[in-house]
Protein backbone atom coordinates (compact mmCIF):
# COMPACT_ATOMS: atom_id res chain seq x y z
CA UNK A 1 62.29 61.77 -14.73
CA UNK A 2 60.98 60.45 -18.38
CA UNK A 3 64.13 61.09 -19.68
CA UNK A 4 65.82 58.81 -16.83
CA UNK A 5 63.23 56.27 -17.34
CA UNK A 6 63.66 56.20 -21.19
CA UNK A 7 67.56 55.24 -20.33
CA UNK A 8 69.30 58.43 -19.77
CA UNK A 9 72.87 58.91 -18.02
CA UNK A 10 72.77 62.30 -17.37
CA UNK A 11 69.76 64.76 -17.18
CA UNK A 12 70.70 68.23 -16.14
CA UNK A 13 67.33 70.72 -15.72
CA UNK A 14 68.20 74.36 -15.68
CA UNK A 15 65.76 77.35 -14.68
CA UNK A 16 66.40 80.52 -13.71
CA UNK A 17 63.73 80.40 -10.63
CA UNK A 18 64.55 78.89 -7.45
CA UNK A 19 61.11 78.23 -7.03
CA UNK A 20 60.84 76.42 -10.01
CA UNK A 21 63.86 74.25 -9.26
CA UNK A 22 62.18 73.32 -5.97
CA UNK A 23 59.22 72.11 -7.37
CA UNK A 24 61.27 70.08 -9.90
CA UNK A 25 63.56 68.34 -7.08
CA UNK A 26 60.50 67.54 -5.29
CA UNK A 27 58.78 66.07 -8.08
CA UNK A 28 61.75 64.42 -9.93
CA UNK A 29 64.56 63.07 -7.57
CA UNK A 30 66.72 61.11 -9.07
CA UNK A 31 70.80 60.64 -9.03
CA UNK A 32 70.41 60.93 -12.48
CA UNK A 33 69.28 64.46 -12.58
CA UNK A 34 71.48 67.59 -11.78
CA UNK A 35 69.30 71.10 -11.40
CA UNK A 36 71.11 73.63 -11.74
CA UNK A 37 69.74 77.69 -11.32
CA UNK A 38 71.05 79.44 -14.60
CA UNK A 39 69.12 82.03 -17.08
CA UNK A 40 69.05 80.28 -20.73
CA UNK A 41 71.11 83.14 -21.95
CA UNK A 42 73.95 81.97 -20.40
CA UNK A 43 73.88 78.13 -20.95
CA UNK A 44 77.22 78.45 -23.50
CA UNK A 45 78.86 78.68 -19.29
CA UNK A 46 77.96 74.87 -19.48
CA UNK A 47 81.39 73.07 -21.07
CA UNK A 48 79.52 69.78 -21.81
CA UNK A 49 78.03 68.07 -24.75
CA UNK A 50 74.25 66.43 -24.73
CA UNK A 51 72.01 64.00 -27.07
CA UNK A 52 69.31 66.42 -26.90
CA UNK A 53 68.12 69.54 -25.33
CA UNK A 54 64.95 70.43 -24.73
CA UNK A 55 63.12 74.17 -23.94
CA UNK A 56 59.07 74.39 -22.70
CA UNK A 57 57.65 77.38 -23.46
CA UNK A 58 60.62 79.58 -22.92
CA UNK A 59 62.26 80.83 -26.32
CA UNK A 60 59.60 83.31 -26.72
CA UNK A 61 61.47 85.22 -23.26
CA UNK A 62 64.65 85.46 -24.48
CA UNK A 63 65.65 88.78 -26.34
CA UNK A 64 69.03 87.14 -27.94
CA UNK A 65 67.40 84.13 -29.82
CA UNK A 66 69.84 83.68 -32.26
CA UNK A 67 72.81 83.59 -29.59
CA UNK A 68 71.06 81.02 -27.25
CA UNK A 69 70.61 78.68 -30.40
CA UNK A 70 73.88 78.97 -31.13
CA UNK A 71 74.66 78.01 -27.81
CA UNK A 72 72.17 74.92 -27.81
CA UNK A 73 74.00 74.18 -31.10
CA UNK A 74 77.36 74.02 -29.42
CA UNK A 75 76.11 72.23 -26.46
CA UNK A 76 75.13 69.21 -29.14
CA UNK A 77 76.69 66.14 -30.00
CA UNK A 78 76.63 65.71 -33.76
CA UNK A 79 73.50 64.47 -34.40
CA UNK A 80 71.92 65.62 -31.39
CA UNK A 81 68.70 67.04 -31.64
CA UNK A 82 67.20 70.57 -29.98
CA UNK A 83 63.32 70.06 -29.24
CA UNK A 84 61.75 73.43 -28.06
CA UNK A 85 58.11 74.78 -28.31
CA UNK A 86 57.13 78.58 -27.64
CA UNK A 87 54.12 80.70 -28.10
CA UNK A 88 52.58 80.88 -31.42
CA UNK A 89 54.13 84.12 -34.09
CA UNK A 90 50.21 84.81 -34.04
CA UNK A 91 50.23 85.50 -30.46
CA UNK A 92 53.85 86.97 -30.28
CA UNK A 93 52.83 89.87 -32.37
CA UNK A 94 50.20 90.74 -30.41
CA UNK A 95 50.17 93.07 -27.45
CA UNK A 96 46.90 95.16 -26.97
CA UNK A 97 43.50 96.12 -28.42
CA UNK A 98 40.88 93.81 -29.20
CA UNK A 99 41.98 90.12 -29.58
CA UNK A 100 39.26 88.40 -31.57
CA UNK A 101 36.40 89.87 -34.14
CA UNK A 102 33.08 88.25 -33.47
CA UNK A 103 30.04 87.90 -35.46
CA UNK A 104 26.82 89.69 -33.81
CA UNK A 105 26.60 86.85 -31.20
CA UNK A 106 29.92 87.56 -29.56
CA UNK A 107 31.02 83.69 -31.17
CA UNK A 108 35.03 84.68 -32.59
CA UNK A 109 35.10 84.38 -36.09
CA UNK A 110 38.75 85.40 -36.84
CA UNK A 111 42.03 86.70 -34.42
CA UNK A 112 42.96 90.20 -35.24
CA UNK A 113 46.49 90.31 -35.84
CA UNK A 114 49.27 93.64 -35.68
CA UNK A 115 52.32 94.22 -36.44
CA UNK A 116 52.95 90.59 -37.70
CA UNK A 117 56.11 91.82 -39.30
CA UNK A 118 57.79 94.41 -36.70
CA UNK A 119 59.94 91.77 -34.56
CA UNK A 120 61.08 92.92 -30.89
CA UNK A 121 59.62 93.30 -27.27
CA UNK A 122 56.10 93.24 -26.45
CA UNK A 123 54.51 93.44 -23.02
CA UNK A 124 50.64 91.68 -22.76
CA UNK A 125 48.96 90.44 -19.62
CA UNK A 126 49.22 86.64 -18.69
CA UNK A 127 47.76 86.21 -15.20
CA UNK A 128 49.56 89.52 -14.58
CA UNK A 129 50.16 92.75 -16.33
CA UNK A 130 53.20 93.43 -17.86
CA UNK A 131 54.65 90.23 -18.93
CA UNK A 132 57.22 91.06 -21.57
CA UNK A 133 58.22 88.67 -24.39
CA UNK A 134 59.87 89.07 -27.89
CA UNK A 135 58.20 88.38 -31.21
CA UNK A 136 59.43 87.23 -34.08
CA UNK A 137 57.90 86.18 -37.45
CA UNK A 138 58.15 82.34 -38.52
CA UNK A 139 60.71 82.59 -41.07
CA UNK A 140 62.52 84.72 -38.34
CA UNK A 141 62.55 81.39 -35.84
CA UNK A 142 63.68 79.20 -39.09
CA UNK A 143 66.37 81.35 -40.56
CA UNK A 144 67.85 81.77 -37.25
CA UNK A 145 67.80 77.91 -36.59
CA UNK A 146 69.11 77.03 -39.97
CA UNK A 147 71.79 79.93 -39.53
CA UNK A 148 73.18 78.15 -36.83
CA UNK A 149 73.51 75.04 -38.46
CA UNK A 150 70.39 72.86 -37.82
CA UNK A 151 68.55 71.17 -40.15
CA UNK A 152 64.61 71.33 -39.85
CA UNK A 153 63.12 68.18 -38.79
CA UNK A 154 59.63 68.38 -37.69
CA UNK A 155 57.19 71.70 -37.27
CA UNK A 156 53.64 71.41 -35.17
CA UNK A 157 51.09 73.96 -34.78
CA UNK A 158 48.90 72.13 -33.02
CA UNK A 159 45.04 72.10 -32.90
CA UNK A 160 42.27 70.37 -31.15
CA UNK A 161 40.99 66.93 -32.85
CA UNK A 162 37.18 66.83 -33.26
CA UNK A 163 37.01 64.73 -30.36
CA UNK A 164 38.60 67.11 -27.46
CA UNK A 165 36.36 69.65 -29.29
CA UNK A 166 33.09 67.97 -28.29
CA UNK A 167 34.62 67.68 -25.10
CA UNK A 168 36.10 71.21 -25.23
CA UNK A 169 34.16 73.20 -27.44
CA UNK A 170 35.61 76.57 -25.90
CA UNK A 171 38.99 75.64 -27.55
CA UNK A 172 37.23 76.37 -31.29
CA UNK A 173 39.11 79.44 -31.56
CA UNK A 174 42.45 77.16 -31.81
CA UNK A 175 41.40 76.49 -35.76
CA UNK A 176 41.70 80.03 -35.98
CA UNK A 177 45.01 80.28 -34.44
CA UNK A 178 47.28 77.67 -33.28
CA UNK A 179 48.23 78.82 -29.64
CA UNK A 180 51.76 77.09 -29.75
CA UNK A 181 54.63 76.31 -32.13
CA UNK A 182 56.74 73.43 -31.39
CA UNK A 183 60.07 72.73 -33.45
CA UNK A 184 62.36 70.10 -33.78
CA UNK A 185 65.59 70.70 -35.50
CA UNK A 186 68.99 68.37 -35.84
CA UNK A 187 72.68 69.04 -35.59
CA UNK A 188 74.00 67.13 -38.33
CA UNK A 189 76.24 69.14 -40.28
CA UNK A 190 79.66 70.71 -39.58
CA UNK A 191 79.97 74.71 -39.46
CA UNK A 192 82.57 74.30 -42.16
CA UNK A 193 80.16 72.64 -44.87
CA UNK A 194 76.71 74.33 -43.88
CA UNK A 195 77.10 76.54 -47.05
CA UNK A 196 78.19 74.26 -49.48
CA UNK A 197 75.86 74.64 -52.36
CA UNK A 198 74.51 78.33 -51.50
């Protein structure tokens, strides 16, 4: 619905749970808005261009990243910008054993990381056990954006402010280890002159 409010034509939402969709209609009607039930692999089936496409918290599920951002690539207008945020490289990587070494009163004083540089499937437990994902190192996510012809325009790791940590101060651990990447990268270069200069 923000995207409708802020002047859009056209929003189309796509998830590949029913269930998700439902919530999504109920929550944000609008003529506006098309929801349609596809996986994210398969979004190149979608012969339209957008302004901008945006992912929550998904890349980090799909095995093929470098074909889906191709595919958000194509789906572009020049110009058009891909916004998309996923679990942290940090946490990627990690898929058993002890999470956090802590000082002698249990308070987490660094994250333990393994395998940082082995990319591929990982199963950890998130609510349930058994949730798989893919990991992939941070120049792994960059080269594969700027392979497909984005340019870089904005990379947050972001971290409590001092003030949600006196409200919060649980969430200390984040200056540790950012939970989250979020990228935003621009189509605004033709396949045919992305290696001009290399």
């Amino acid at each position: 619905m923000h995207y409708v409010q802020a002047g859009a034509d056209r929003v189309v939402g796509i998830d590949i749970s029913e269930k998700m969709l439902a919530v999504a209609k109920e929550e944000n009607s609008h003529p506006n808005i098309t929801y349609v039930r596809m996986p994210m692999e398969d979004i190149a089936e979608r012969k339209e261009k957008f302004d901008v496409v945006v992912s929550s918290l998904a890349m980090h599920y799909v095995e093929e990243f470098d074909s889906v951002v191709k595919s958000v690539y194509e789906l572009l207008h020049e110009n058009g910008v891909f916004i998309f945020s996923q679990e942290h490289p940090f946490n990627t990587c990690f898929s058993g054993g002890e999470r956090w070494t802590r000082d002698e009163n249990g308070r987490k004083i660094y994250a333990n990381l393994s395998d940082y540089s082995v990319e591929g499937e990982r199963e950890s437990t998130w609510f349930v056990e058994h949730v798989k994902k893919y990991h992939r190192t941070f120049s792994g996510i960059i080269n594969g954006l700027v392979e497909a012809g984005f340019t870089i325009q904005q990379i947050l790791e972001p971290v409590p402010t001092q003030e949600l940590l006196a409200q919060y101060p649980e969430d200390y651990d984040l200056l540790h280890k950012p939970d989250f990447l979020l990228v935003k990268v621009r189509k605004n270069c033709k396949k045919a002159d992305r290696n001009i200069g290399s």
